[in-house]
Protein backbone atom coordinates (compact mmCIF):
# COMPACT_ATOMS: atom_id res chain seq x y z
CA UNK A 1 81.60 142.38 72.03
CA UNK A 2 82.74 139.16 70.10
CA UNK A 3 82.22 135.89 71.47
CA UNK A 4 86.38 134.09 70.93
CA UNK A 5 84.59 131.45 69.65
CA UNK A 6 82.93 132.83 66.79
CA UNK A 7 86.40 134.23 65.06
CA UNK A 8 87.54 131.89 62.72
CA UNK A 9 91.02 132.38 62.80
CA UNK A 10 90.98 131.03 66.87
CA UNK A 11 91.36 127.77 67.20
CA UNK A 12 88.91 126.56 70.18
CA UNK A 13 90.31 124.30 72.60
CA UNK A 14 88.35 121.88 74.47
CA UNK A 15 89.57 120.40 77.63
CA UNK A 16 90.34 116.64 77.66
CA UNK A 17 87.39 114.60 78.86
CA UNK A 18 87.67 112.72 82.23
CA UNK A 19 87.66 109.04 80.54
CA UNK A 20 89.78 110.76 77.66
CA UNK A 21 93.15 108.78 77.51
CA UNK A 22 95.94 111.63 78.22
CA UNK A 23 98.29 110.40 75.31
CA UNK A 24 95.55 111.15 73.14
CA UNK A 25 96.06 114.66 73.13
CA UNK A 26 94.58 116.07 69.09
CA UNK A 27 97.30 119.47 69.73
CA UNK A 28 99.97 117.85 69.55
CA UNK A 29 103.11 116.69 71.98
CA UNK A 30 103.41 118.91 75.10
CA UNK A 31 106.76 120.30 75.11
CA UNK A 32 108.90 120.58 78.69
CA UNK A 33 110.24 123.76 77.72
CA UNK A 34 106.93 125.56 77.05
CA UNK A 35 105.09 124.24 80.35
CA UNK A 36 108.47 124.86 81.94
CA UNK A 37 108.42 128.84 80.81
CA UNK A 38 105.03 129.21 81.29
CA UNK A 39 105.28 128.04 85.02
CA UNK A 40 108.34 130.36 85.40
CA UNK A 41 106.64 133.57 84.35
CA UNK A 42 104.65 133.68 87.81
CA UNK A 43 106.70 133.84 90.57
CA UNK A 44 106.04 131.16 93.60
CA UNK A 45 104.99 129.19 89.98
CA UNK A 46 101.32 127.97 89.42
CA UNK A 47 98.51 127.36 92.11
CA UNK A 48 95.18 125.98 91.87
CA UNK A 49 92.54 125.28 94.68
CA UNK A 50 89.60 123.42 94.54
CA UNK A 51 87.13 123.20 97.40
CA UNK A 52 84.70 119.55 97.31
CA UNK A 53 81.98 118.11 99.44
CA UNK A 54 83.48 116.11 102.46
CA UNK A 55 82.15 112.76 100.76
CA UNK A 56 84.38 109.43 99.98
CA UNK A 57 82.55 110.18 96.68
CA UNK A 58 84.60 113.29 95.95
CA UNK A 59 87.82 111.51 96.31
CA UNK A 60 87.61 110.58 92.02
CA UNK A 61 86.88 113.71 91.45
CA UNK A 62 89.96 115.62 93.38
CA UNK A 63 91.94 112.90 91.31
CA UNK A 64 90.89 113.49 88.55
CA UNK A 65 91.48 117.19 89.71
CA UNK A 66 95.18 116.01 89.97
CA UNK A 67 95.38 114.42 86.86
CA UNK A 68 94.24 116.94 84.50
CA UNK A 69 96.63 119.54 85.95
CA UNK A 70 99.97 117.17 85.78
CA UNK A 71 98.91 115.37 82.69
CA UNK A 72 102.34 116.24 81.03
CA UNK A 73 104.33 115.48 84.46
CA UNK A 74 105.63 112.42 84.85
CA UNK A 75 104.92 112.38 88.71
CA UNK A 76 101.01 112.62 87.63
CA UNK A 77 100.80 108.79 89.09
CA UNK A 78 102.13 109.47 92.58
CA UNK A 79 100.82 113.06 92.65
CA UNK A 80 97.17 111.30 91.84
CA UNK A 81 97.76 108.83 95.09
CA UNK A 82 99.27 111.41 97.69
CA UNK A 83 96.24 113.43 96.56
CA UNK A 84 93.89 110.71 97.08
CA UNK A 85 95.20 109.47 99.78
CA UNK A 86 94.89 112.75 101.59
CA UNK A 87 91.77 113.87 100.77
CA UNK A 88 90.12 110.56 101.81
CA UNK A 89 91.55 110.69 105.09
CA UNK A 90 90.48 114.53 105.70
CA UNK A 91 87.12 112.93 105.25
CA UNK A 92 87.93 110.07 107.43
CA UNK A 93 89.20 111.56 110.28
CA UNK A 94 88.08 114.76 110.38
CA UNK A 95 85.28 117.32 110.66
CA UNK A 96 85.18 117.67 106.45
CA UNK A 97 83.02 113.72 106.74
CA UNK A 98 80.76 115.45 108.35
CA UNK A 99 77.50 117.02 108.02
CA UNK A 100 78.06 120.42 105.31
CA UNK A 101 81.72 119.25 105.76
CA UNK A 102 84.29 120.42 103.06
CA UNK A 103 87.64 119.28 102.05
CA UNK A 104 90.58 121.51 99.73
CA UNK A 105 92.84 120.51 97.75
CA UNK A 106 95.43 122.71 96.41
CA UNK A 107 98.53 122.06 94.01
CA UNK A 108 101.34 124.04 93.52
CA UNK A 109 103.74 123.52 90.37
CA UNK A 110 107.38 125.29 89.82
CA UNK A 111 109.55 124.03 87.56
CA UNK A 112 111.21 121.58 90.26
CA UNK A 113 108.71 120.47 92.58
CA UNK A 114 105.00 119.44 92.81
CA UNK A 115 103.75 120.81 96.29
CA UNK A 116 100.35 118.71 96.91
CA UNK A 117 98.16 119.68 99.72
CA UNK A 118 94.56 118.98 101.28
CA UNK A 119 93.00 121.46 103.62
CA UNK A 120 90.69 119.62 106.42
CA UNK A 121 87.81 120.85 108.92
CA UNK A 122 89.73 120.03 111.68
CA UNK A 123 88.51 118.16 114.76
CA UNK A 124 90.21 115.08 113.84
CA UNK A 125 93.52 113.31 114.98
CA UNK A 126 97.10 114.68 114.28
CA UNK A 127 98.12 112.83 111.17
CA UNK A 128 101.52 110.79 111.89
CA UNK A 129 103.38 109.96 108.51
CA UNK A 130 105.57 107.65 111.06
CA UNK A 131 102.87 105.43 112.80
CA UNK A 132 103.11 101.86 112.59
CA UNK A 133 100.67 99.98 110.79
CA UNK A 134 99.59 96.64 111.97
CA UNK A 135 100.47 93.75 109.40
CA UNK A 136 97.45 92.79 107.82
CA UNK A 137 95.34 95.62 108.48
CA UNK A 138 93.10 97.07 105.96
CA UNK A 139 93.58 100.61 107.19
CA UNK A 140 96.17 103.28 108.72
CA UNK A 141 98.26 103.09 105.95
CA UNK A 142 98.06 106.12 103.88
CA UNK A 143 100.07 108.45 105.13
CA UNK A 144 102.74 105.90 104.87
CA UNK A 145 102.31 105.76 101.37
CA UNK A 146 102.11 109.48 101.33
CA UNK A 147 105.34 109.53 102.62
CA UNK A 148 107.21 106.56 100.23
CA UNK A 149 105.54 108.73 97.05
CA UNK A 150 106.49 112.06 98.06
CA UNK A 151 110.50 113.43 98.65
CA UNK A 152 109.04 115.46 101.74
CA UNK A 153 105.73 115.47 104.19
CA UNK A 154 103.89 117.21 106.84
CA UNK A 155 101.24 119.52 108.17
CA UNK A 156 100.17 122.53 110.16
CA UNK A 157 97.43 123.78 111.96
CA UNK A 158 95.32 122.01 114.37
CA UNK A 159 91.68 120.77 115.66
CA UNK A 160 90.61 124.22 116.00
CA UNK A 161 91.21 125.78 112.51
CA UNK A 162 92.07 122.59 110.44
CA UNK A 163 95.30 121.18 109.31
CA UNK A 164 97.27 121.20 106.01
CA UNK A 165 98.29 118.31 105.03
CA UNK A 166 100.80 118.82 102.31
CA UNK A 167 103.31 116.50 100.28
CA UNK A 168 105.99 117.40 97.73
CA UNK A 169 107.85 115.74 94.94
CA UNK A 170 110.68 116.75 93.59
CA UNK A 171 110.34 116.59 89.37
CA UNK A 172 113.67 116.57 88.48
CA UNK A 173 114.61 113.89 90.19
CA UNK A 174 111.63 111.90 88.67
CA UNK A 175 111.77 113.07 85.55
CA UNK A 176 115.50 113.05 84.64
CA UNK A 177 115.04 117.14 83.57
């Protein structure tokens, strides 16, 4: 069995480093219609999951999660937010802050839309993406801004099994494509 790495004629490629600036990219440009035909040979397009500690401190990370896998979409910025913003409240106001408490996040990509979405514990309050938020206050705000960033919002589930919250963003209308 041969290690890919030891061929010559392979060129390795390393993953871009969290404090790597994404322009900086030593391939090359990214071109839309490759990432566009490689989303569009799996149907549904692509999914990733990622499961994370219920900590504040994981919120960077599931950013950074974010990031990396819209680097070439030009709703990376808002997709980075929504994410943050929803993964911080999942540990918040729900059963993930707790003790051995766990948070998901999970993005799906077609060639149209960005479909963000964290998965809580549960046991927490029914997240309202239409609340009022008191001028001045320092929190109950995010899913506000969830909803300005993203084209549509909402969950499912409840207390007992957990809720999905999920956000999506239509590309082409950010993108111009």
């Amino acid at each position: 069995m041969h290690n890919i790495t030891d061929r010559a004629d392979v060129p390795l490629l390393i993953p871009r480093q969290r404090d790597q600036d994404p322009s900086a990219d030593p391939s090359g440009p990214l071109l839309r219609e490759h990432i566009d035909a490689m989303i569009d040979l799996h149907p549904g397009g692509l999914s990733w999951r990622r499961v994370y500690p219920g900590s504040l401190h994981q919120v960077p990370h599931a950013r950074h999660f974010t990031r990396y896998l819209l680097a070439d979409a030009r709703c990376r910025d808002d997709a980075e937010q929504i994410v943050a913003e929803l993964a911080a409240n999942a540990v918040h106001h729900t059963a993930s802050g707790r003790a051995h408490g766990t948070f998901i996040v999970e993005i799906v990509r077609t060639t149209a839309t960005v479909t963000l979405a964290v998965y809580d514990c549960g046991w927490g309050g029914v997240p309202r993406f239409d609340g009022p938020s008191p001028t001045g206050a320092e929190h109950g705000r995010g899913l506000a801004i969830v909803a300005a960033l993203a084209d549509q919002a909402g969950y499912e589930g409840d207390d007992a099994i957990g809720h999905r919250v999920w956000a999506k963003i239509h590309t082409a209308r950010r993108t111009g494509l």
